[in-house]
Structures are given as structure tokens and as C-alpha cells.
Protein backbone atom coordinates (compact mmCIF):
# COMPACT_ATOMS: atom_id res chain seq x y z
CA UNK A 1 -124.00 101.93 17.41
CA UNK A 2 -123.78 101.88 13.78
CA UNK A 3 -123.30 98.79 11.73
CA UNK A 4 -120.24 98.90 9.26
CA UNK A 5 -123.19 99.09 5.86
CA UNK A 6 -124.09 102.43 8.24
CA UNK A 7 -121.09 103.96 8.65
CA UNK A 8 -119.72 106.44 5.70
CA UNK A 9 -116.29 106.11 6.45
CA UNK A 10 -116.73 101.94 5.94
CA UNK A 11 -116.30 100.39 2.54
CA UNK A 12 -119.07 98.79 3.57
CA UNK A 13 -121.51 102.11 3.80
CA UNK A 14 -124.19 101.60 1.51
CA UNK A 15 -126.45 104.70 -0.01
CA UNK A 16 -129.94 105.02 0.53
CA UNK A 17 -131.54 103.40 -2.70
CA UNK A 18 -133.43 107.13 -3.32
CA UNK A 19 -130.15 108.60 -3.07
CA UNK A 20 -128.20 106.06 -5.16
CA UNK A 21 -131.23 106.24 -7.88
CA UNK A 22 -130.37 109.99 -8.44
CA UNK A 23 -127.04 109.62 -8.52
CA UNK A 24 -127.17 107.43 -10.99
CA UNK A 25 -129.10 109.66 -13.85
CA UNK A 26 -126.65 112.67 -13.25
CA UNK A 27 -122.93 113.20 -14.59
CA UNK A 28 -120.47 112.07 -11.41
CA UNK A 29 -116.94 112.18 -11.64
CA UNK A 30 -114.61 110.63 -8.86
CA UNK A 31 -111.33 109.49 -8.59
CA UNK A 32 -109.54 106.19 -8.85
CA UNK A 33 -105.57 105.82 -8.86
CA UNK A 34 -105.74 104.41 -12.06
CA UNK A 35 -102.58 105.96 -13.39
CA UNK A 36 -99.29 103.57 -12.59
CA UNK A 37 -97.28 106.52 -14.14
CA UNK A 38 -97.28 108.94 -11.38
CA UNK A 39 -94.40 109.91 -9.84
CA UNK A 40 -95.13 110.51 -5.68
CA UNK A 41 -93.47 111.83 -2.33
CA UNK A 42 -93.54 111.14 1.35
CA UNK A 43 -92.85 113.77 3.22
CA UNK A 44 -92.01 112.09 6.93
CA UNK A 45 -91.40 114.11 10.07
CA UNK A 46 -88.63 112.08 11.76
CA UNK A 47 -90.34 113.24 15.87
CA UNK A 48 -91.62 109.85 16.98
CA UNK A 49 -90.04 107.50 14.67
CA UNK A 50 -91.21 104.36 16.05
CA UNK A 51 -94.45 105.70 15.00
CA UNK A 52 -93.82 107.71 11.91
CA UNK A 53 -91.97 104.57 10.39
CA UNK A 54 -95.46 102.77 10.55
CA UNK A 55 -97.33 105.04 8.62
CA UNK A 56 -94.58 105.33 6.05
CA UNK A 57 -95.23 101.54 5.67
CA UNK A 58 -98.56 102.06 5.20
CA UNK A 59 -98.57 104.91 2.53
CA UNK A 60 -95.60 102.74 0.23
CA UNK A 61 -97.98 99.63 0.60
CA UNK A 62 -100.96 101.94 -0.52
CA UNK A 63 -98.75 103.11 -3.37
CA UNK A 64 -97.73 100.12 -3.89
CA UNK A 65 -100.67 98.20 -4.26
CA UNK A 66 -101.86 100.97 -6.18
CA UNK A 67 -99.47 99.78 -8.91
CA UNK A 68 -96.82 102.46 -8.36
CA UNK A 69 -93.03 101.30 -9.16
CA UNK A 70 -90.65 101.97 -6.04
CA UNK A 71 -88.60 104.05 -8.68
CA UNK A 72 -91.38 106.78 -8.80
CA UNK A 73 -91.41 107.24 -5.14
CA UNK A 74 -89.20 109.59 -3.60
CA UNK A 75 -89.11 109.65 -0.08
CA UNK A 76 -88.01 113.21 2.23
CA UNK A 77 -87.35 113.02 5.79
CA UNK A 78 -87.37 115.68 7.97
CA UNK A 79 -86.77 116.76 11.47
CA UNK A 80 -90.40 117.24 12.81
CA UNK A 81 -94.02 117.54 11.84
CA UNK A 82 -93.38 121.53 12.09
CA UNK A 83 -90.80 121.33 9.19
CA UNK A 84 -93.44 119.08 6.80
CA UNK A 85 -94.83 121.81 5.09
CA UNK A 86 -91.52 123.70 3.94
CA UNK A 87 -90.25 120.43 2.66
CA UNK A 88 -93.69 119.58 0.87
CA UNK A 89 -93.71 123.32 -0.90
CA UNK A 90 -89.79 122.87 -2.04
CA UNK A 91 -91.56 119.54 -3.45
CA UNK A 92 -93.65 120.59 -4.47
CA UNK A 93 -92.43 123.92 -6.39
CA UNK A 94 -90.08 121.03 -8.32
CA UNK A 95 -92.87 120.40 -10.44
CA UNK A 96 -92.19 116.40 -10.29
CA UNK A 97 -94.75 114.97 -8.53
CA UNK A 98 -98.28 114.24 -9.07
CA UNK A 99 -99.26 113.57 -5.37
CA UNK A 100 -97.79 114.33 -2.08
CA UNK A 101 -97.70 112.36 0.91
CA UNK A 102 -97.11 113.89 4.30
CA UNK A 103 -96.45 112.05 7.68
CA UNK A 104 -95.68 112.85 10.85
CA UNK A 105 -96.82 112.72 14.68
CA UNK A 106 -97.87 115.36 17.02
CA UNK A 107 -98.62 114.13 20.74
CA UNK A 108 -100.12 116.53 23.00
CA UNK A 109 -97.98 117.01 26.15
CA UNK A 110 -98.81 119.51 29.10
CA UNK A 111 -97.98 122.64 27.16
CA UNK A 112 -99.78 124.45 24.33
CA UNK A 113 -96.79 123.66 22.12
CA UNK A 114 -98.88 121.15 20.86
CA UNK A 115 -101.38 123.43 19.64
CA UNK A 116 -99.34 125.46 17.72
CA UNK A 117 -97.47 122.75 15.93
CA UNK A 118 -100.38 121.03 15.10
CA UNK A 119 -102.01 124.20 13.63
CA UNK A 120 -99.35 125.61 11.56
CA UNK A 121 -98.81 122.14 9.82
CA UNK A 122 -102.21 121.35 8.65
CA UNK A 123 -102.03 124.92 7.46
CA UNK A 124 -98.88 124.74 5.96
CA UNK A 125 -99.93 121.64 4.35
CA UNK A 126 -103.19 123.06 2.86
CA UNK A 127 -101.31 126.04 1.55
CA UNK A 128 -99.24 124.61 -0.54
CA UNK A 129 -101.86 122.19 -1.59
CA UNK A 130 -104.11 125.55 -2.90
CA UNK A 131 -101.14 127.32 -3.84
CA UNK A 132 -99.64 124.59 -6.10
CA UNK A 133 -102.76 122.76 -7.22
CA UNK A 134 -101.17 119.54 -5.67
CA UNK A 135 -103.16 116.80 -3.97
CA UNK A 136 -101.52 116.61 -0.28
CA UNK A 137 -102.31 113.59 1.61
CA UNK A 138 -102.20 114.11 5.33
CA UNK A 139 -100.93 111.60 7.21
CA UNK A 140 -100.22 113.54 10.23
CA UNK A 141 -101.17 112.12 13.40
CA UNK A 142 -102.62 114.69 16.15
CA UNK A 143 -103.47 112.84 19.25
CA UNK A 144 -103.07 112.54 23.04
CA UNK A 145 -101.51 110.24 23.82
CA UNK A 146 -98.62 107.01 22.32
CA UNK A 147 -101.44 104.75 22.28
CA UNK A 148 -104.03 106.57 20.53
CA UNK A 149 -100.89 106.93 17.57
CA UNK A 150 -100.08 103.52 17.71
CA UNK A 151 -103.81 102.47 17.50
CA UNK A 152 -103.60 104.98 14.09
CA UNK A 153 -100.77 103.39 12.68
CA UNK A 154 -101.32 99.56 12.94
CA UNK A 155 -100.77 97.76 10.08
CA UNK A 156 -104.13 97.30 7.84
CA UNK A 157 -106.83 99.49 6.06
CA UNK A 158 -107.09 101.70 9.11
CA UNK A 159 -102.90 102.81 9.25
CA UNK A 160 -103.32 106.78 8.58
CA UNK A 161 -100.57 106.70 6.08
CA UNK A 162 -102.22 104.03 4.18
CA UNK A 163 -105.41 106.50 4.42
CA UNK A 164 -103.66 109.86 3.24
CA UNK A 165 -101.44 108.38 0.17
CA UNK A 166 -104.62 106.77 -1.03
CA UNK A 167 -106.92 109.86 -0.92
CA UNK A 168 -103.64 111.62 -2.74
CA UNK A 169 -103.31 109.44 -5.36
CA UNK A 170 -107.44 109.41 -5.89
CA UNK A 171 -107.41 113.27 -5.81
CA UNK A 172 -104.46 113.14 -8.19
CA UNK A 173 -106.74 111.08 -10.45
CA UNK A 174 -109.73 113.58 -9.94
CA UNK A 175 -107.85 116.22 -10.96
CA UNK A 176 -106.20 114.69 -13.82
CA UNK A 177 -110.25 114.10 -15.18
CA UNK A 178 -111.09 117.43 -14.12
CA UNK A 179 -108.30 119.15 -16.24
């Protein structure tokens, strides 16, 4: 079992001091949200609302907290995860937004519906991501089950759509030093 210093998804994950001593001498650019300017969407798939409500709570509190007015958020529902990524690319091809945030929950039931769904929205997703040059968080939940989206979209650090508007807005950043 890894401890949480161990494990590189933790905050807590700490380099190796060889690694971190090379790091240091060369040029490394990452990404912060450091911009409070940026203008941001939420895609949400309206299929499991209970659920899909909980991550959209998580991605505004990430935004949020990331110093983001409410009046730069605009928020898009639609029907189902399998109608996230037309929505995102009409966002998208607006030319408004710096970062996109997409929600939505996919539970696996008996038939390969599941499959397909799940498939052509992370693909949709990262289409329009390449296509547009847009940083797409994905907050999409693909699981098997209520609980295991539930356990994804608890309030805290761990809520998915806390996860995905955070790596938008720090990819947003990235490419805003890359440009």
C-alpha cells in the first residue's frame, strides 16, 4: 500500500530528491489558474441528476475558489452525457471561453449501450479539445455502478468535477504561457 508522500496523484507525492535536483536546473513551465479574468463553461449532462448536480458543485467551488466571478461562468445543460460534446463544440466554436468544463454520468447497465456512450463522449470531448485548441476538463463519470458515482462525486478534493474544472483552468493557464 502506498503512503499518500508515495502516491502521484496525492498533493502529498513527493519527487525523488535526484529527480527534483534535475528538475530544478532545467526550464519547466506548468500551469496555475492564476488568471481571475477567464471566462468558463460547464457543460452538464442532465442523465443522473442527483449525481451530475454534485459534480457541478464541485467544478463552481473549484472555479470559485480559483478566484473566478459567478458572472464569467456560463453554465449549459443538456440531455445526456452523449449530447456533451455537440454542446461543448457549439461552445466552444463561440470563441468566449477560455476553459471548458464537461460533466456528466455514464453507469454501465446489462447492455453494451454503455460502451458506446462512454466512447463517443470522451472522443467527442477530445475532438473538439484538438480541434479548437480549448482546454476540456472531463468530468464525466464512467462507472458500474450508483455507488461507485456517488463515491466520485462527494463533496471535497476528490469530487470529479472539482478535479476536471481545475485541470481546465491549469491547462488554460499553460497554454496562455505557452502562446
Amino acid at each position: 500500500m502506498k503512503t499518500e508522500a508515495q502516491d502521484p496523484r496525492s498533493a502529498e507525492y513527493q519527487r525523488s530528491a535526484e529527480l527534483q535536483k534535475k528538475i530544478d536546473g532545467l526550464n519547466v513551465i506548468g500551469g496555475v489558474c492564476r488568471n481571475q479574468s477567464y471566462r468558463v463553461a460547464v457543460v452538464v449532462g442532465r442523465w443522473h441528476a442527483f449525481i451530475a448536480d454534485k459534480l457541478l458543485q464541485g467544478a463552481l467551488a473549484a472555479i470559485n475558489e480559483s478566484g473566478i466571478d459567478d458572472s464569467l461562468i456560463d453554465i449549459i445543460y443538456v440531455p445526456g452525457s452523449y449530447e456533451v460534446p455537440l454542446a461543448t463544440k457549439r461552445v466552444a466554436n463561440l470563441g468566449q471561453h477560455k476553459a471548458i468544463v464537461t460533466l456528466g454520468v455514464i453507469i454501465k447497465g446489462d447492455t453494451p449501450h454503455f460502451d458506446f456512450v462512454a466512447g463517443e463522449c470522451a472522443r467527442g470531448i477530445a475532438d473538439v479539445s484538438l480541434e479548437y485548441d480549448l482546454p476540456i476538463g472531463f468530468g464525466v463519470l464512467t462507472v458500474n455502478n450508483v455507488d461507485q458515482a456517488l463515491a466520485r462525486a462527494e463533496e471535497g478534493e476528490a469530487n470529479k468535477g472539482r478535479e476536471a474544472a481545475l485541470a481546465a483552468l491549469e491547462m488554460a493557464d499553460l497554454l496562455e504561457r505557452l502562446s
